[in-house]
Protein backbone atom coordinates (compact mmCIF):
# COMPACT_ATOMS: atom_id res chain seq x y z
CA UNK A 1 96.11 112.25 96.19
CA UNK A 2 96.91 108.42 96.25
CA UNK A 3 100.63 107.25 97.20
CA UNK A 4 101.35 103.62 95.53
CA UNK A 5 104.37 101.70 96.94
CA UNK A 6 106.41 99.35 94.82
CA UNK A 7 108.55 96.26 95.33
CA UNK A 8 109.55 93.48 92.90
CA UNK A 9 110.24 89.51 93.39
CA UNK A 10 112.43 87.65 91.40
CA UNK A 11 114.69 88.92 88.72
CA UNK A 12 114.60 90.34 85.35
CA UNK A 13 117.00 87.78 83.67
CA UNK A 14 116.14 85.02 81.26
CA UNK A 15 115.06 82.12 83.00
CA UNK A 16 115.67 78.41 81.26
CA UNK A 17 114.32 75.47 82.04
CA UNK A 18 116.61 72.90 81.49
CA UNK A 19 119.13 74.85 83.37
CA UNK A 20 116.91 76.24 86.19
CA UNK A 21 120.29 76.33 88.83
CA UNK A 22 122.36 78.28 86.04
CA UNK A 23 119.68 81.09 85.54
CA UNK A 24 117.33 83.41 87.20
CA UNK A 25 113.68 82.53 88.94
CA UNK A 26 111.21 81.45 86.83
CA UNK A 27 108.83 84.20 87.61
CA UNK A 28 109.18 88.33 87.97
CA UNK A 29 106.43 90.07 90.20
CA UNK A 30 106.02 93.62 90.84
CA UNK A 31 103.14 94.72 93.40
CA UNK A 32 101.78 98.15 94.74
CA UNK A 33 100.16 99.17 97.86
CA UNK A 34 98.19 101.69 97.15
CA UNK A 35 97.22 104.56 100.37
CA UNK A 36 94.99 107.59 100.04
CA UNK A 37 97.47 110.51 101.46
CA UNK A 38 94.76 111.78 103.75
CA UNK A 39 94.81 108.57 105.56
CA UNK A 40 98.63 107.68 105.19
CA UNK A 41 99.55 108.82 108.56
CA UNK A 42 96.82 106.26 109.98
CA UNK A 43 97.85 103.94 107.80
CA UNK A 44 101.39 104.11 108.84
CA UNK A 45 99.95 103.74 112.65
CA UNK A 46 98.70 100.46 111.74
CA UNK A 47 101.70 99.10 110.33
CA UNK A 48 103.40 100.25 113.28
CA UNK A 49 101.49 98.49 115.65
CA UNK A 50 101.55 95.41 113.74
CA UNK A 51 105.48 96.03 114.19
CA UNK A 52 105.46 96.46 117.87
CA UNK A 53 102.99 93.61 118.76
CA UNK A 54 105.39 91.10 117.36
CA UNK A 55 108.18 92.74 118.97
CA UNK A 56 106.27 92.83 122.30
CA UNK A 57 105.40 89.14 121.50
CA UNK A 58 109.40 88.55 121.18
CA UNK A 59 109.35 87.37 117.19
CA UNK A 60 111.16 90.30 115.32
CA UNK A 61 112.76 93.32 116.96
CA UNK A 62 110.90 96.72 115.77
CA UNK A 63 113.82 98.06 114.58
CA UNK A 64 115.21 95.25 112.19
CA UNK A 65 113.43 94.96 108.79
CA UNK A 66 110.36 92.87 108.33
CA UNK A 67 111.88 91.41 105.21
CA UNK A 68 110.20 88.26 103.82
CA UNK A 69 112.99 86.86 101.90
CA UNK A 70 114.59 86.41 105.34
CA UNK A 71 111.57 85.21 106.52
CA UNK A 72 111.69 82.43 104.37
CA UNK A 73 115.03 81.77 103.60
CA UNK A 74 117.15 83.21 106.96
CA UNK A 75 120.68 82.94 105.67
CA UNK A 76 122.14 82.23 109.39
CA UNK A 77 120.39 85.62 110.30
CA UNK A 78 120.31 85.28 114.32
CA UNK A 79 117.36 87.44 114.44
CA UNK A 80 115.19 85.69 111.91
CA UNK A 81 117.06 81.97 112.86
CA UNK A 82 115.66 82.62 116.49
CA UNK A 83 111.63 82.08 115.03
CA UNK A 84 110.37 78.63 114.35
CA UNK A 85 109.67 78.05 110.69
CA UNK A 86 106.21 77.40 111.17
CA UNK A 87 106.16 81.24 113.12
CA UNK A 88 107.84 82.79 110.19
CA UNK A 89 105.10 81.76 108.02
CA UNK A 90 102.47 82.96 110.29
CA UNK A 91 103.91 86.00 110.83
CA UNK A 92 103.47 86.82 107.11
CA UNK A 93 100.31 85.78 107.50
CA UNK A 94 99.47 88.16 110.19
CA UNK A 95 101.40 91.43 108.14
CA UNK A 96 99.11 90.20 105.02
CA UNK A 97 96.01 90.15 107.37
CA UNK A 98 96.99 93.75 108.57
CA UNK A 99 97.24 95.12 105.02
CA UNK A 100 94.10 93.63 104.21
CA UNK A 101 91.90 94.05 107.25
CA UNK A 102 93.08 97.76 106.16
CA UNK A 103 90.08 99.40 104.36
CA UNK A 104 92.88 102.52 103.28
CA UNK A 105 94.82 100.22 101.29
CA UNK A 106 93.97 98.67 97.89
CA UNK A 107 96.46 96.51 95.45
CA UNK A 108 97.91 96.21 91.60
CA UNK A 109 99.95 93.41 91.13
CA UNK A 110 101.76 92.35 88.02
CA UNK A 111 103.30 88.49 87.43
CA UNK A 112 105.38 86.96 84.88
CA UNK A 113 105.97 83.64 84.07
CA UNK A 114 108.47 83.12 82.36
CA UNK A 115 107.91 79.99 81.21
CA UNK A 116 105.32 81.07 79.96
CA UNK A 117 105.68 84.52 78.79
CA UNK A 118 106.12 85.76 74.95
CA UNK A 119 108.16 88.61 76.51
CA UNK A 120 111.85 88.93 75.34
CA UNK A 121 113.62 88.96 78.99
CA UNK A 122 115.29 92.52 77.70
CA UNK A 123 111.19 93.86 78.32
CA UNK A 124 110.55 92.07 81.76
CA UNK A 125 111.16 95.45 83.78
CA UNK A 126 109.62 97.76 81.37
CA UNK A 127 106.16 96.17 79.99
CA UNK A 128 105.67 95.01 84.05
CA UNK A 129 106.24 99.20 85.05
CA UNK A 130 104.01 100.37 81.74
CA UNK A 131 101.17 97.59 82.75
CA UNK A 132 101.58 99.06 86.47
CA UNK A 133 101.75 102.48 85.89
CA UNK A 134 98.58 101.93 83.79
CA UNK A 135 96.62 100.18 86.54
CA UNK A 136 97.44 102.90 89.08
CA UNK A 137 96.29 105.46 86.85
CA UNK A 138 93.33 103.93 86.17
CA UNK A 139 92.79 103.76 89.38
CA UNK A 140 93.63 106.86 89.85
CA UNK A 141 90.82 107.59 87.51
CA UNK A 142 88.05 106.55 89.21
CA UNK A 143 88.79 108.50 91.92
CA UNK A 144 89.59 111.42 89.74
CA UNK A 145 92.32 112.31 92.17
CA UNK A 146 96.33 112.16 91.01
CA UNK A 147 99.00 109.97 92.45
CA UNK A 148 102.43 109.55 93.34
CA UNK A 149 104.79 106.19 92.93
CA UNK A 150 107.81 104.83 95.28
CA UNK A 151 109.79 102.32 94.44
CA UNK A 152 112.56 100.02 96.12
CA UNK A 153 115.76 101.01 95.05
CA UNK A 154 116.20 98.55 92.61
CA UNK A 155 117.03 99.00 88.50
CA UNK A 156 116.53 102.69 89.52
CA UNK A 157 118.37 103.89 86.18
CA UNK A 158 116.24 101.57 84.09
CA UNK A 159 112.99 102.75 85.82
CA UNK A 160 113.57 106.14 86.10
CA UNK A 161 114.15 106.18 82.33
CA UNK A 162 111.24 104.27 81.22
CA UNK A 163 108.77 106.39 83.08
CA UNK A 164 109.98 109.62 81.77
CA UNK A 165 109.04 107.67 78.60
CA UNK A 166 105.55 106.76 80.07
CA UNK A 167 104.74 110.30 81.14
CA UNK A 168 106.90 112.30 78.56
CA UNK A 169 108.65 114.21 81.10
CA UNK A 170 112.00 113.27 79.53
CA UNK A 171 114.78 115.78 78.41
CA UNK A 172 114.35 114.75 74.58
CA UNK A 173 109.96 114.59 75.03
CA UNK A 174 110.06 111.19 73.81
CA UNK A 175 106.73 109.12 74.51
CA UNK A 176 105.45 105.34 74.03
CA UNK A 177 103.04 105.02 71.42
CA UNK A 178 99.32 104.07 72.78
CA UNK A 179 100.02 104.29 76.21
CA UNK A 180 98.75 107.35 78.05
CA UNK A 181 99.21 108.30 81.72
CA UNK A 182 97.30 110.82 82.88
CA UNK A 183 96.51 111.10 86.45
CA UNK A 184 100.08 109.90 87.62
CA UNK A 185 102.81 113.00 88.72
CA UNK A 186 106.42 113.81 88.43
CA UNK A 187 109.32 111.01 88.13
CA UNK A 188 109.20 108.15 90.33
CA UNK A 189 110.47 108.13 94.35
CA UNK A 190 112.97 105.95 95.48
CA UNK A 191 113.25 104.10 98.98
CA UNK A 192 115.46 102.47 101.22
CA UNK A 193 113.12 99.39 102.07
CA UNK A 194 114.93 100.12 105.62
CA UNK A 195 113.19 103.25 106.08
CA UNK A 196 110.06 102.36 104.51
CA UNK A 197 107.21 100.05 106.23
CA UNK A 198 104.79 100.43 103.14
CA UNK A 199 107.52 99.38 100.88
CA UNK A 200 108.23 96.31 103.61
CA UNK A 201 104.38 96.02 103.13
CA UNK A 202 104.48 95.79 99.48
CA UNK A 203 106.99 93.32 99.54
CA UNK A 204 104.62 90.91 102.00
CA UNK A 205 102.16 91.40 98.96
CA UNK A 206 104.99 90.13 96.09
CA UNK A 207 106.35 87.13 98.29
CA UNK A 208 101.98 85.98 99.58
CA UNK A 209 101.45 86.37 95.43
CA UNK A 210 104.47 84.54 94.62
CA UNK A 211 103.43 81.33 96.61
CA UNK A 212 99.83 81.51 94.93
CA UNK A 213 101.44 81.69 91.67
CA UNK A 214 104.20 79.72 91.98
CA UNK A 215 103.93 77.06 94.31
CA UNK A 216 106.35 74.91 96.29
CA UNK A 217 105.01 71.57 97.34
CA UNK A 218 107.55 72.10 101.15
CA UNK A 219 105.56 74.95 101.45
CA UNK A 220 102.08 74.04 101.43
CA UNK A 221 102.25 72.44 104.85
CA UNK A 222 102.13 76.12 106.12
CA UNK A 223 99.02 76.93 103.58
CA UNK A 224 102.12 79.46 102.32
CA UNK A 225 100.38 79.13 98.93
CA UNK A 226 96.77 80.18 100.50
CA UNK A 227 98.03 83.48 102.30
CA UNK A 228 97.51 85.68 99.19
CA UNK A 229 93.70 84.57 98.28
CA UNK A 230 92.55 84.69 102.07
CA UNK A 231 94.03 87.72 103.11
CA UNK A 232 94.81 90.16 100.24
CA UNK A 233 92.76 89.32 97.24
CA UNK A 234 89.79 91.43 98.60
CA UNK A 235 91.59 94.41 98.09
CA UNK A 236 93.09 94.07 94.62
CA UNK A 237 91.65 96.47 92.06
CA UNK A 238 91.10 94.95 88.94
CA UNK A 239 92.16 97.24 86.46
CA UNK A 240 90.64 96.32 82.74
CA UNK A 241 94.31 95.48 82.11
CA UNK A 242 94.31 93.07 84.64
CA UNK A 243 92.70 89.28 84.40
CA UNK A 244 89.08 88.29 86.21
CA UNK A 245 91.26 88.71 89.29
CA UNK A 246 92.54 91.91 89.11
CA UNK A 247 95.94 90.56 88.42
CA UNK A 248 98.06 91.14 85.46
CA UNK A 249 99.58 88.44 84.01
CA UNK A 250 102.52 88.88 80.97
């Protein structure tokens, strides 16, 4: 059994670009950790002590979320005001080194650019879930074992009923043509991000990916846009949806 945690970036409204204040980010990212179950409890270990080393190290007390957003952006936050800019930055560094110094954990990963994308904004959410779902279950495939998602609690309604769509575990049976899941179980599982470290881990995975991706030039100085390629790229499976790089680009 294989557990795959999920957490989005971005949004899943239109985006335009001669009114880029007026409208939502230009991009919409959805990655997954993906743990074995027989090695989640070591896994969780490990993202522990990643946890309490930079508490130790007075950066982030262990019990307020590692949240990257914050990270970046602190909105007057005392506890993420208190770090240095230049110590936020590495700190994501270090959580993205954890994950993937990890040899447990492997990554899909799913971008849209909007400004690029043929996608009607209406199918942001759902083709980036069907292109995910069918990553992790190939994955799932080579491994011939089955799997289990968790999600963020985000656009739970909207989730929840697309995948009983993907799997055909809905009340009225109702399937999407071509796609078939078959190694992926039951309805998805929804998280507090709170409560969850491996969702907090998946969301160091969307907001490293973002900066390779999307780029911002006040940024750079902290090799922000580097993070992703150094530290998590070895582990990304590259599912035969996926580009040469394992990601998956709508």
């Amino acid at each position: 059994m294989y557990f795959c945690y999920i957490d989005e970036s971005g949004d899943c409204g239109a985006y335009n670009v001669a009114t880029p204040q007026k409208t939502g980010t230009p991009y919409f990212i959805l990655s997954g950790l993906i743990v074995a179950a027989n090695k989640w409890k070591i896994s969780l270990d490990v993202l522990k002590s990643f946890r309490k080393k930079i508490a130790r190290e007075s950066y982030l007390p262990y019990d307020i979320e590692f949240h990257c957003s914050e990270m970046i952006d602190p909105h007057k936050i005392k506890e993420y005001t208190q770090i240095r800019v230049a110590d936020r930055w590495k700190l994501i560094e270090q959580f993205a080194e954890t994950i993937g110094q990890h040899t447990a954990f492997a990554i899909v990963a799913v971008t849209i650019d909007k400004t690029k994308s043929k996608l009607h904004p209406d199918e942001y959410l759902t083709a980036g879930i069907t292109k995910l779902y069918q990553a992790f279950d190939e994955f799932l495939k080579v491994h011939e074992v089955n799997g289990l998602l968790f999600f963020d609690r985000a656009n739970e309604k909207t989730i929840n009923s697309h995948v009983r769509k993907l799997l055909g575990t809905g009340a009225s049976g109702q399937t999407i043509p071509h796609v078939r899941i078959g190694w992926v179980l039951e309805d998805p599982i929804f998280r507090v991000s709170f409560d969850s470290i491996f969702i907090q881990a998946a969301d160091v995975l969307n907001h490293t990916l973002k900066e390779k991706e999307f780029s911002q030039a006040s940024r750079k100085k902290y090799q922000a846009d580097r993070i992703f390629a150094r530290k998590l790229h070895p582990i990304c499976f590259k599912p035969m949806v996926g580009d040469d790089d394992g990601i998956i680009r709508l």
